[in-house]
Protein backbone atom coordinates (compact mmCIF):
# COMPACT_ATOMS: atom_id res chain seq x y z
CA UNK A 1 114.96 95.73 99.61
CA UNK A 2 116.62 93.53 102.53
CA UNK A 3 119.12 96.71 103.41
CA UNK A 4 116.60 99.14 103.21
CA UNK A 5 115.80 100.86 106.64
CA UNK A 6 112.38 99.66 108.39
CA UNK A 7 110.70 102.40 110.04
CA UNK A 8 107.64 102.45 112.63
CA UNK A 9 105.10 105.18 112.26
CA UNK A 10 102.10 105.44 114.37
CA UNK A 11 99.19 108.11 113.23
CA UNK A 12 98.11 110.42 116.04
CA UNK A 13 96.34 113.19 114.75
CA UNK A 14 92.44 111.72 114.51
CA UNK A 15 89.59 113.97 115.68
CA UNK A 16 88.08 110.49 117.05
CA UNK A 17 84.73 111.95 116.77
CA UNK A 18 82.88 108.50 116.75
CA UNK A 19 84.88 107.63 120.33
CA UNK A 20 83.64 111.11 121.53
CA UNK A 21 86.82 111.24 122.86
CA UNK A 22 90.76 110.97 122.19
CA UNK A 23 91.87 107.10 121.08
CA UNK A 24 95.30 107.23 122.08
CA UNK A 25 94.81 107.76 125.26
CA UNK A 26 91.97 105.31 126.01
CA UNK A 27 93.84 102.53 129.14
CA UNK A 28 93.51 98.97 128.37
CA UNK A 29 95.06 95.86 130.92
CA UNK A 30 98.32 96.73 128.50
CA UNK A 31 98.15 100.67 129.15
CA UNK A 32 96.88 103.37 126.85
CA UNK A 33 96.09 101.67 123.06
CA UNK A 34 98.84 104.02 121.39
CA UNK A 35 101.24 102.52 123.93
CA UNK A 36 100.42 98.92 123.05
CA UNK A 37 100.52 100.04 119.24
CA UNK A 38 103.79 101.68 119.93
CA UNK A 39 105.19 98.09 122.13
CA UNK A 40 104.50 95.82 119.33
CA UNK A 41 106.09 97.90 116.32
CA UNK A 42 109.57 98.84 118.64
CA UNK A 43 110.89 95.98 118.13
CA UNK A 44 110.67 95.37 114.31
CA UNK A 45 112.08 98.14 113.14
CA UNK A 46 114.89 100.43 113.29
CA UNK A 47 113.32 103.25 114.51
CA UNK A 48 109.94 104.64 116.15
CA UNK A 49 107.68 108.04 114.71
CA UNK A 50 104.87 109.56 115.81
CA UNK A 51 103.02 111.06 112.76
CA UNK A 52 100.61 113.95 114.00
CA UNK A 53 100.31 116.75 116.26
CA UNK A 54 97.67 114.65 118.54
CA UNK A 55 98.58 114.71 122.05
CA UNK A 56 99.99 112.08 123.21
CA UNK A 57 100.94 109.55 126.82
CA UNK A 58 103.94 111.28 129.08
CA UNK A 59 105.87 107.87 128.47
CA UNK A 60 106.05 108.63 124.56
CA UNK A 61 106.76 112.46 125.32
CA UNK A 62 110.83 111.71 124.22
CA UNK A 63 109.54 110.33 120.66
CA UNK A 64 110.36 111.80 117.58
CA UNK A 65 107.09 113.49 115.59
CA UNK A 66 106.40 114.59 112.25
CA UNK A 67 103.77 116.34 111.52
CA UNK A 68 100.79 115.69 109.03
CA UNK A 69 101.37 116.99 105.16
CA UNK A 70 99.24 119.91 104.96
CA UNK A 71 98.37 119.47 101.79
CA UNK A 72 96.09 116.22 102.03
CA UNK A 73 94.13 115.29 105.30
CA UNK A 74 93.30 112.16 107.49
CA UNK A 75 95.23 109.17 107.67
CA UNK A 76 97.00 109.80 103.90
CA UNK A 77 98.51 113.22 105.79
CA UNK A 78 100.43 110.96 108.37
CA UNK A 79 101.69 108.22 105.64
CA UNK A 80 102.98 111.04 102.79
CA UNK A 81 104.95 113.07 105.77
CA UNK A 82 106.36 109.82 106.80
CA UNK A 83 106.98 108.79 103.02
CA UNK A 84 108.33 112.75 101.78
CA UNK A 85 110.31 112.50 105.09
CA UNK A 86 112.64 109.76 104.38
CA UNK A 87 112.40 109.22 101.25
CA UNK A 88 114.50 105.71 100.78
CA UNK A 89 113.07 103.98 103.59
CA UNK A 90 110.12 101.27 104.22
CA UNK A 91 107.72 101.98 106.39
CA UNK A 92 105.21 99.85 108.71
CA UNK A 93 102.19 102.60 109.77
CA UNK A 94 99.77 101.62 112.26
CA UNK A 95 97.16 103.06 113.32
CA UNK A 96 96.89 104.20 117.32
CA UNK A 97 93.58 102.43 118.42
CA UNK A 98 95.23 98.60 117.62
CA UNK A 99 94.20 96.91 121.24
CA UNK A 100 95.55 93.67 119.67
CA UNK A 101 98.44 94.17 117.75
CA UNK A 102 101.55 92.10 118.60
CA UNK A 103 105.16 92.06 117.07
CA UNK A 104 104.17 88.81 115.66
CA UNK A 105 101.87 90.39 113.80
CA UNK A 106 103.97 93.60 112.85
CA UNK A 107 106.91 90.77 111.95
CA UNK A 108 104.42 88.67 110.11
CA UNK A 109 103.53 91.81 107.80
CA UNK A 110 107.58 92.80 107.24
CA UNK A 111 108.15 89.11 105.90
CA UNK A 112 105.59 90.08 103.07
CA UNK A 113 107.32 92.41 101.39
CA UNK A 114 108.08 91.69 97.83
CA UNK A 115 110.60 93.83 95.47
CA UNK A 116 109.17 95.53 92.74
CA UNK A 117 105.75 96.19 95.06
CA UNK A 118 104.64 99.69 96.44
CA UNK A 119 102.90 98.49 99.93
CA UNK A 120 101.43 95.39 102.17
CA UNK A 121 98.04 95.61 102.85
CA UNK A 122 96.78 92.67 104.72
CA UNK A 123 93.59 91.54 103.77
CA UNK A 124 91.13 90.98 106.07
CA UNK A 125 87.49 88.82 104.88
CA UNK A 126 87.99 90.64 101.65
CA UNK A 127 88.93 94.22 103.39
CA UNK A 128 92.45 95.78 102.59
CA UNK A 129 94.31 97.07 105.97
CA UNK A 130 96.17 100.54 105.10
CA UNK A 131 96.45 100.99 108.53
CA UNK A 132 98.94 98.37 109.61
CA UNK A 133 100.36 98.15 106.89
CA UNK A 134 103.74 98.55 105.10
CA UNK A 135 104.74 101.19 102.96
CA UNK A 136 107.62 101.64 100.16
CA UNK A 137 109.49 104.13 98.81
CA UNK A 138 107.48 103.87 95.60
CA UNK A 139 104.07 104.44 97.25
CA UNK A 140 105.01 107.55 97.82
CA UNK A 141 104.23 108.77 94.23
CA UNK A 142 101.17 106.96 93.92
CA UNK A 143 99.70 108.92 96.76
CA UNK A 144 100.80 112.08 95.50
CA UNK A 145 98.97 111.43 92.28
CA UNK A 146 96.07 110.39 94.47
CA UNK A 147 95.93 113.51 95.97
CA UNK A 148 96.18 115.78 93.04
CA UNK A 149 93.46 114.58 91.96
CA UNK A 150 91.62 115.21 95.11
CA UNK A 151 91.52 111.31 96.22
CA UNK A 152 92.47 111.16 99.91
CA UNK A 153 91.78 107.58 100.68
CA UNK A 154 94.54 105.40 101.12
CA UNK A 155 92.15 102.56 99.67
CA UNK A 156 93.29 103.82 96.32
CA UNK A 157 96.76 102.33 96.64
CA UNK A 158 95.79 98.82 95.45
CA UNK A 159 93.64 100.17 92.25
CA UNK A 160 96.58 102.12 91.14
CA UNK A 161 99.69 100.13 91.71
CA UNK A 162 101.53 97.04 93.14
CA UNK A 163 100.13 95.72 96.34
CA UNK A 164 100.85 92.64 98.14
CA UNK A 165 97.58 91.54 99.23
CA UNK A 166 98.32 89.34 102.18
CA UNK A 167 95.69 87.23 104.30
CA UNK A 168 97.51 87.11 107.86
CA UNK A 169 97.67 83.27 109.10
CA UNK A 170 94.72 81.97 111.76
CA UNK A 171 95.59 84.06 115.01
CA UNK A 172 96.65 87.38 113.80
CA UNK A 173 93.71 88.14 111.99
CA UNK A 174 92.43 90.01 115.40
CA UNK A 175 95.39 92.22 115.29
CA UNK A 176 94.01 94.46 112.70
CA UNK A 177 90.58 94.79 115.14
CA UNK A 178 90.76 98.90 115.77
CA UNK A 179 88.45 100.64 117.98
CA UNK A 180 86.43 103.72 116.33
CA UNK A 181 83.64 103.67 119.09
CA UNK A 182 82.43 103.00 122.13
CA UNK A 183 81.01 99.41 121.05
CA UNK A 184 83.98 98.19 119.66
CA UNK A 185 86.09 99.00 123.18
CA UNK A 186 83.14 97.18 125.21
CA UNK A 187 84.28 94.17 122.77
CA UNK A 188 87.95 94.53 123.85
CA UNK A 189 86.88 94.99 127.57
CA UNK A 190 84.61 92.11 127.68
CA UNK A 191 87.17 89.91 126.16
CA UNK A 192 90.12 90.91 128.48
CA UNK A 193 87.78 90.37 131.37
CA UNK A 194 88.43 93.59 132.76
């Protein structure tokens, strides 16, 4: 597990239909959320994909893309074409509407990996995070038994296999706080003070 490649995936292919409008692009004091999503996962890993066909910030115009498995859809479409796509590595996914996130946080969640384990959901008051969150080789197959049988909720990863359940120590909680409307971006504002 140690010499297996780390790679960073962000999802951008949402219809963000609760924002009303597209996530990624939404500016914060740090720049557009899937640039501060992007910022804190660079660093930890070995190399940086953006999983969708969502459009996406000039500055991340040079990144590499894969796009969603067409066989499945939301989030699950972005983690299996990361997963089918390079079959023998680890991967951290995030989601692109993390205001928070740090690379303490994304570091934090790499240390929890455990051999013999097919992901690292972080739980959060009793919630499991698939969507910063790190993903083996061996989830892979769980997922495409999930969808087979129609299931397209990453949720189902814990019920059906090894997951380290990790709750992340006082001060990163917060970095799992995604914005899905309006409300919750007032929250980030008002607590930036911008």
């Amino acid at each position: 597990m140690t010499s297996r490649r780390v790679l960073g995936g962000v999802l951008v292919g949402g219809a963000s239909r609760r924002m009303g409008r597209p996530k990624q692009f939404i500016e914060t004091v740090a720049g557009t959320l899937i640039e501060t999503v992007v910022a804190a996962l660079e660093p930890e890993v070995e190399e940086m994909i953006l999983l969708g066909e969502g459009a996406v910030p000039s500055a991340l115009a040079d990144y590499r893309r894969l796009p969603d498995a067409d066989d499945c859809r939301g989030p699950i479409a972005g983690v299996l074409s990361a997963l089918r796509s390079t079959p023998d590595a680890s991967w951290v996914i995030a989601a692109c509407d993390l205001p928070r996130v740090n690379a303490r946080a994304v570091r934090w969640l790499i240390d929890q990996r455990i051999p013999g384990t097919t992901a690292v959901f972080p739980s959060i008051k009793g919630y499991f995070e698939p969507l910063l969150a790190v993903y083996e080789p061996s989830a892979r197959k769980c997922l495409e038994a999930a969808i087979a049988d129609g299931e397209f909720s990453l949720q189902v990863l814990p019920a059906v296999s090894e997951v380290v359940k990790a709750i992340p120590p006082p001060g990163l909680e917060r970095c799992w706080f995604n914005v899905n409307e309006p409300s919750d971006l007032e929250t980030v504002v008002k607590e930036s003070g911008c």
